[in-house]
C-alpha atoms as a PDB file:
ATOM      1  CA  UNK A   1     -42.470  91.755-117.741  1.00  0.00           C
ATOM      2  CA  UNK A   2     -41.016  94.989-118.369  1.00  0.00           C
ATOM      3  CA  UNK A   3     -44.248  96.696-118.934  1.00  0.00           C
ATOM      4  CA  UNK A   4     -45.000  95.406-115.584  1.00  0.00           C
ATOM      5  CA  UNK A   5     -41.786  96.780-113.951  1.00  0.00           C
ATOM      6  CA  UNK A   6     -41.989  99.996-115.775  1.00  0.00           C
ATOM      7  CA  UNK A   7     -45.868 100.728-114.647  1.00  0.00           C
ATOM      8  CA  UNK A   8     -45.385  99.394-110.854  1.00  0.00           C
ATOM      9  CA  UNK A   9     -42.548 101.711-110.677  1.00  0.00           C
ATOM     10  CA  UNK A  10     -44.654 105.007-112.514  1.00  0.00           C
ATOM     11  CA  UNK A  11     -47.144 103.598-109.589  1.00  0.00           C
ATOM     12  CA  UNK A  12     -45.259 103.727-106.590  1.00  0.00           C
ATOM     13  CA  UNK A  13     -42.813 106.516-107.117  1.00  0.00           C
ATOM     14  CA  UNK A  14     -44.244 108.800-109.694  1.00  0.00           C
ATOM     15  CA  UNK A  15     -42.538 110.725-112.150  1.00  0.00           C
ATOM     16  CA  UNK A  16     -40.163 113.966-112.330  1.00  0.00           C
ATOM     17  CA  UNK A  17     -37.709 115.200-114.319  1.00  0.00           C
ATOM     18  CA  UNK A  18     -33.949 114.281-114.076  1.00  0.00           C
ATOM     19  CA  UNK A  19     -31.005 116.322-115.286  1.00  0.00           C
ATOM     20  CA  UNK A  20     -33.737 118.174-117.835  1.00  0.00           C
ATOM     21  CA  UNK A  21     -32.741 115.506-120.017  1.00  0.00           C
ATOM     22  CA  UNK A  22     -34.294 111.689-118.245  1.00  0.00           C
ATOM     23  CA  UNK A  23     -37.165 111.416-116.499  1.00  0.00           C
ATOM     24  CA  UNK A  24     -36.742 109.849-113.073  1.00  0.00           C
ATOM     25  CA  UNK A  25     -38.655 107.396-111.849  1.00  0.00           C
ATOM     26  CA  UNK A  26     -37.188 106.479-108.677  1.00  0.00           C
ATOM     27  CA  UNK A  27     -33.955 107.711-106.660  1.00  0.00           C
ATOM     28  CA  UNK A  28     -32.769 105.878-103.671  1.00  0.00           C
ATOM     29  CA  UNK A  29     -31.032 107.595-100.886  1.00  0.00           C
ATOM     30  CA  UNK A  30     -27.896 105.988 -99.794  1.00  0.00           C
ATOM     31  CA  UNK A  31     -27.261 105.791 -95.998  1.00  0.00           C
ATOM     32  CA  UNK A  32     -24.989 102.521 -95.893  1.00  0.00           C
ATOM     33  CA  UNK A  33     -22.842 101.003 -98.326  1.00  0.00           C
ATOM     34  CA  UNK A  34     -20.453  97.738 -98.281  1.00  0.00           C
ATOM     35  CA  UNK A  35     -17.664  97.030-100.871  1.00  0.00           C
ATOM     36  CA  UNK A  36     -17.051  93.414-100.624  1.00  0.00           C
ATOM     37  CA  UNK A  37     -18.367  93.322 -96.890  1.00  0.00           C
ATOM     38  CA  UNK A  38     -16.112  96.475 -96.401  1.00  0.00           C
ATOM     39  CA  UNK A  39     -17.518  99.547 -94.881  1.00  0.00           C
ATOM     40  CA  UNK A  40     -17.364 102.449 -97.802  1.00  0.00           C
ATOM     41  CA  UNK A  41     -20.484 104.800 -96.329  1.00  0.00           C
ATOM     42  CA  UNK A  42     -18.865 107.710 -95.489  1.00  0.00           C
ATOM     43  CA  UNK A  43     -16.895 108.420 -99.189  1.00  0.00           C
ATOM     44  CA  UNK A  44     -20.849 107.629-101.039  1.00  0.00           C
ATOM     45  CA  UNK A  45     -22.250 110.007 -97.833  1.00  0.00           C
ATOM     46  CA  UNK A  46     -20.083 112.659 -98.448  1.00  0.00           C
ATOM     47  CA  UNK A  47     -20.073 112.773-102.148  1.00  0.00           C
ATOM     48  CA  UNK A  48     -23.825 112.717-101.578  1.00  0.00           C
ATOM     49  CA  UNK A  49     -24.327 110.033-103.868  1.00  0.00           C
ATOM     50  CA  UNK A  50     -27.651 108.437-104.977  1.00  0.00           C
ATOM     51  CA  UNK A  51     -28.892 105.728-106.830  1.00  0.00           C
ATOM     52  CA  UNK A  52     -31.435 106.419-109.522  1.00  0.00           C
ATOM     53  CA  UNK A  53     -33.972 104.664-112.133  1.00  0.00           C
ATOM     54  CA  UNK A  54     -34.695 106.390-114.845  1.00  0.00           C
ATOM     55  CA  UNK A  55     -35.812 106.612-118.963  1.00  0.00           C
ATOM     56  CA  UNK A  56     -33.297 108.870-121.157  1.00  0.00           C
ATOM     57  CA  UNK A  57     -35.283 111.635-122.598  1.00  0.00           C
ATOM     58  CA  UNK A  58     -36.800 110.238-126.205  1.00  0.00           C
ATOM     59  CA  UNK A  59     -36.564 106.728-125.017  1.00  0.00           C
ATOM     60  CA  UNK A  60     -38.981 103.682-123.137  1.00  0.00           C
ATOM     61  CA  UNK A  61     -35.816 101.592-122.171  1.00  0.00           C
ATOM     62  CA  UNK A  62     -35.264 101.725-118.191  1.00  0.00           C
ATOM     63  CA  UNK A  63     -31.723 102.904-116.895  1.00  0.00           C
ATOM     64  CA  UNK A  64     -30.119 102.602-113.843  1.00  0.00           C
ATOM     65  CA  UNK A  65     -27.594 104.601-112.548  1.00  0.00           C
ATOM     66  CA  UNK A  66     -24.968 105.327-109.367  1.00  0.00           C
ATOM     67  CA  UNK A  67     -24.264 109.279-108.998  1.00  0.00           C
ATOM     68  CA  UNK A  68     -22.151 111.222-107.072  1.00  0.00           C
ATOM     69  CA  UNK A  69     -22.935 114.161-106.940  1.00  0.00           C
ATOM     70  CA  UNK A  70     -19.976 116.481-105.444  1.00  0.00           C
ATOM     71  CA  UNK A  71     -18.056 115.541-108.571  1.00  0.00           C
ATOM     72  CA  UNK A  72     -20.574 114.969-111.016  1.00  0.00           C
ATOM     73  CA  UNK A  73     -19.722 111.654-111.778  1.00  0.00           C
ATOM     74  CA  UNK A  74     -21.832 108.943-112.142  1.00  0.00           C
ATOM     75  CA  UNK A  75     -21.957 104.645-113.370  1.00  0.00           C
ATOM     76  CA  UNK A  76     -24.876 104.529-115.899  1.00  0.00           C
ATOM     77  CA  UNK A  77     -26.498 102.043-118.099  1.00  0.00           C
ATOM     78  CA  UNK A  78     -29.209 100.233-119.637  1.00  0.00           C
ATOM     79  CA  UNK A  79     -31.136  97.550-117.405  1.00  0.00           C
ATOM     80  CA  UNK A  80     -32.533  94.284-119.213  1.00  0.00           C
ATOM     81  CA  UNK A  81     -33.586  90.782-118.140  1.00  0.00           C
ATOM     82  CA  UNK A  82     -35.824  92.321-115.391  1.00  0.00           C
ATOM     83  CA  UNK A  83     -38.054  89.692-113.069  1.00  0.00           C
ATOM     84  CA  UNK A  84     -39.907  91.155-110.418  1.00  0.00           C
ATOM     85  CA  UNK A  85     -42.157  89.517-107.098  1.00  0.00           C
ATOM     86  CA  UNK A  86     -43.867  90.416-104.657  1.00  0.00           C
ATOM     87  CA  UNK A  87     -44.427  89.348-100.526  1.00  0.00           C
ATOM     88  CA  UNK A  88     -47.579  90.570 -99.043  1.00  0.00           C
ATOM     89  CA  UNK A  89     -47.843  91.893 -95.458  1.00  0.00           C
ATOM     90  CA  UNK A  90     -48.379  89.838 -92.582  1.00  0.00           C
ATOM     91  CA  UNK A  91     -48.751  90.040 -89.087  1.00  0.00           C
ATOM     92  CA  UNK A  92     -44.949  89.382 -88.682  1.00  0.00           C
ATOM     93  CA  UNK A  93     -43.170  91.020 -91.980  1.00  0.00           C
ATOM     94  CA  UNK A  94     -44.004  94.356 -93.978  1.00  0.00           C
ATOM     95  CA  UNK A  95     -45.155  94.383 -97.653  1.00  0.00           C
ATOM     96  CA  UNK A  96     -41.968  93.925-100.283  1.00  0.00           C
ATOM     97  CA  UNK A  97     -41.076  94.127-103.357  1.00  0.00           C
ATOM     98  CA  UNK A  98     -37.977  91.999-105.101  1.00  0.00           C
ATOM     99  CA  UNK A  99     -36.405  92.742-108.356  1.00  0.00           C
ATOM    100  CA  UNK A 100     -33.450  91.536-110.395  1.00  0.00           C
ATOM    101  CA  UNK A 101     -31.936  92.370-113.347  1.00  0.00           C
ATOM    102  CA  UNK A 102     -29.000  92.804-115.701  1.00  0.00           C
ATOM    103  CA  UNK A 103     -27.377  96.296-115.767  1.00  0.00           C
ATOM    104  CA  UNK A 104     -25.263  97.448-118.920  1.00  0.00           C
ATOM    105  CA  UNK A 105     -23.121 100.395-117.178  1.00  0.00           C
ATOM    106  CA  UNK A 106     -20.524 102.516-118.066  1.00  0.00           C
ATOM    107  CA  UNK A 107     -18.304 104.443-115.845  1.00  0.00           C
ATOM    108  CA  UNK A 108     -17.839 108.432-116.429  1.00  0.00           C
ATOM    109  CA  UNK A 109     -14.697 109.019-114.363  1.00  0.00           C
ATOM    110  CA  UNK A 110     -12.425 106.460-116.264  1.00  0.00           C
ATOM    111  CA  UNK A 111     -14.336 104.913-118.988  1.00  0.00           C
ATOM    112  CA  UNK A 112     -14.988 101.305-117.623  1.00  0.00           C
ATOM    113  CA  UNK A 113     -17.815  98.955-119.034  1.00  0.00           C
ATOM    114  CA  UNK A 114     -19.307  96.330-117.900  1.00  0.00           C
ATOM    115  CA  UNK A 115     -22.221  94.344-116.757  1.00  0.00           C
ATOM    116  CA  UNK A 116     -23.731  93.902-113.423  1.00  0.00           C
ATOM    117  CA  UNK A 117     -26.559  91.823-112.006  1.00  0.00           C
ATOM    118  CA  UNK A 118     -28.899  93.684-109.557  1.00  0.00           C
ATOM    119  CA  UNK A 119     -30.912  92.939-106.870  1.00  0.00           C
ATOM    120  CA  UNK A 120     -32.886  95.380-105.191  1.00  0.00           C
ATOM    121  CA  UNK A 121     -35.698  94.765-102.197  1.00  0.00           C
ATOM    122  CA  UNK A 122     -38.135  97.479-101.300  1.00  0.00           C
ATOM    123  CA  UNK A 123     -39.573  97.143 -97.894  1.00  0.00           C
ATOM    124  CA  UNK A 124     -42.764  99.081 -96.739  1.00  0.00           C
ATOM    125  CA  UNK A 125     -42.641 100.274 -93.075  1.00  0.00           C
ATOM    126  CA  UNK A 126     -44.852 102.615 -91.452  1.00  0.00           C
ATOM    127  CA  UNK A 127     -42.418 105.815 -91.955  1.00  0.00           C
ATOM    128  CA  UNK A 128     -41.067 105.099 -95.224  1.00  0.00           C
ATOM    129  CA  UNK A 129     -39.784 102.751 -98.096  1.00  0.00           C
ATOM    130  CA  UNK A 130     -36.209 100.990 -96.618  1.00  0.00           C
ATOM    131  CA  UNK A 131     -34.452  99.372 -99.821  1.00  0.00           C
ATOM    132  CA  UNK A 132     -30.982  97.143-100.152  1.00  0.00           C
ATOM    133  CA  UNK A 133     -29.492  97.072-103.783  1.00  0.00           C
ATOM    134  CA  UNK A 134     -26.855  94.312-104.261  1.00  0.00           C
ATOM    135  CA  UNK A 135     -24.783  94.892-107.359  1.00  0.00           C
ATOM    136  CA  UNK A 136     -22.422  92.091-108.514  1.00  0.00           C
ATOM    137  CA  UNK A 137     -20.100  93.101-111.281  1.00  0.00           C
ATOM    138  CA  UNK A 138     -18.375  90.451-114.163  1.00  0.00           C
ATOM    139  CA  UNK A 139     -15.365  90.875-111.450  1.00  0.00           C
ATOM    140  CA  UNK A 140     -17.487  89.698-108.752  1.00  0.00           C
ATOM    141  CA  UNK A 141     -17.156  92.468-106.561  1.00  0.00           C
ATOM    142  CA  UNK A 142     -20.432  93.113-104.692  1.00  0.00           C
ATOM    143  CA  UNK A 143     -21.640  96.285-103.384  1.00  0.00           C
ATOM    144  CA  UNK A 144     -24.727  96.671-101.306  1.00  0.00           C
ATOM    145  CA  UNK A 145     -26.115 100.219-101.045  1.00  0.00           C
ATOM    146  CA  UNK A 146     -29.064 100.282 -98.017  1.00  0.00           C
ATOM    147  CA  UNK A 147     -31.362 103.433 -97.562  1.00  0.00           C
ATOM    148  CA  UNK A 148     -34.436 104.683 -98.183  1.00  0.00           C
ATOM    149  CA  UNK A 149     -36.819 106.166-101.343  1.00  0.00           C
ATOM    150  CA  UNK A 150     -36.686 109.460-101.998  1.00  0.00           C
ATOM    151  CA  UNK A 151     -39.971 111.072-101.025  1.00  0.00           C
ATOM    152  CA  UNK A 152     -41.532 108.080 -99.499  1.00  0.00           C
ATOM    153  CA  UNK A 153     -40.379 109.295 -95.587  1.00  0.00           C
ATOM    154  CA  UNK A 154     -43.196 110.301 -93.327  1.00  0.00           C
END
């Protein structure tokens, strides 16, 4: 399964290189984001924050992490337990793809750890890839990021 998630995602999104260091796979650009069905967009819009998959330079394990870049902070981790579908087009929905999995994070701007399970949609329209990431942490706070893939506008 992970070779699976790892190649459909070198498919789709292609590679480049992240912080000289990773390489990314795929980065999601946040335009909405809900903290426990609060409205939080404009502090993740303003610190131009992103979310991003990627492998750590030297390593095959996948990573996932939440950045922000004004203050170069970020949540990063490990990602296991991965399951992955799939929901052709049809003459009434677009093409998506559904994935879940376990996220091992830390936090850089006051040393929290934790775990987190993730879901993430990818929807295909005709001018871009749309996602929605739900994270729900041990605490059971749940954010949901929506935007779009990097790149993938037309």
């Amino acid at each position: 399964m992970k070779h699976l998630f790892t190649t459909l995602l070198f498919l789709i999104f292609g590679l480049t290189t992240y912080a000289q260091e990773n390489t990314e796979l795929a980065r999601f650009i946040i335009s909405d984001v809900r903290m426990n069905d609060i409205d939080v967009t404009k502090t993740f819009v303003d610190g131009q924050s992103y979310l991003v998959l990627y492998t750590p330079a030297g390593s095959k394990e996948l990573y996932f992490a939440s950045i922000r870049h004004t203050d170069h902070t970020q949540s990063y981790g490990r990602i296991y337990d991965q399951e992955s579908s799939q929901v052709d087009a049809t003459s009434t929905q677009y093409k998506s793809e559904n994935y879940k999995f376990k996220w091992s994070y830390a936090n850089s701007y006051d040393n929290k750890q934790g775990t987190a399970t993730i879901t993430m949609e990818l929807v295909y329209k005709p001018n871009g890839t749309a996602f929605t990431c739900k994270v729900v942490t041990e605490a059971l706070d749940v954010l949901v990021y929506r935007g779009y893939v990097s790149g993938s506008l037309k």
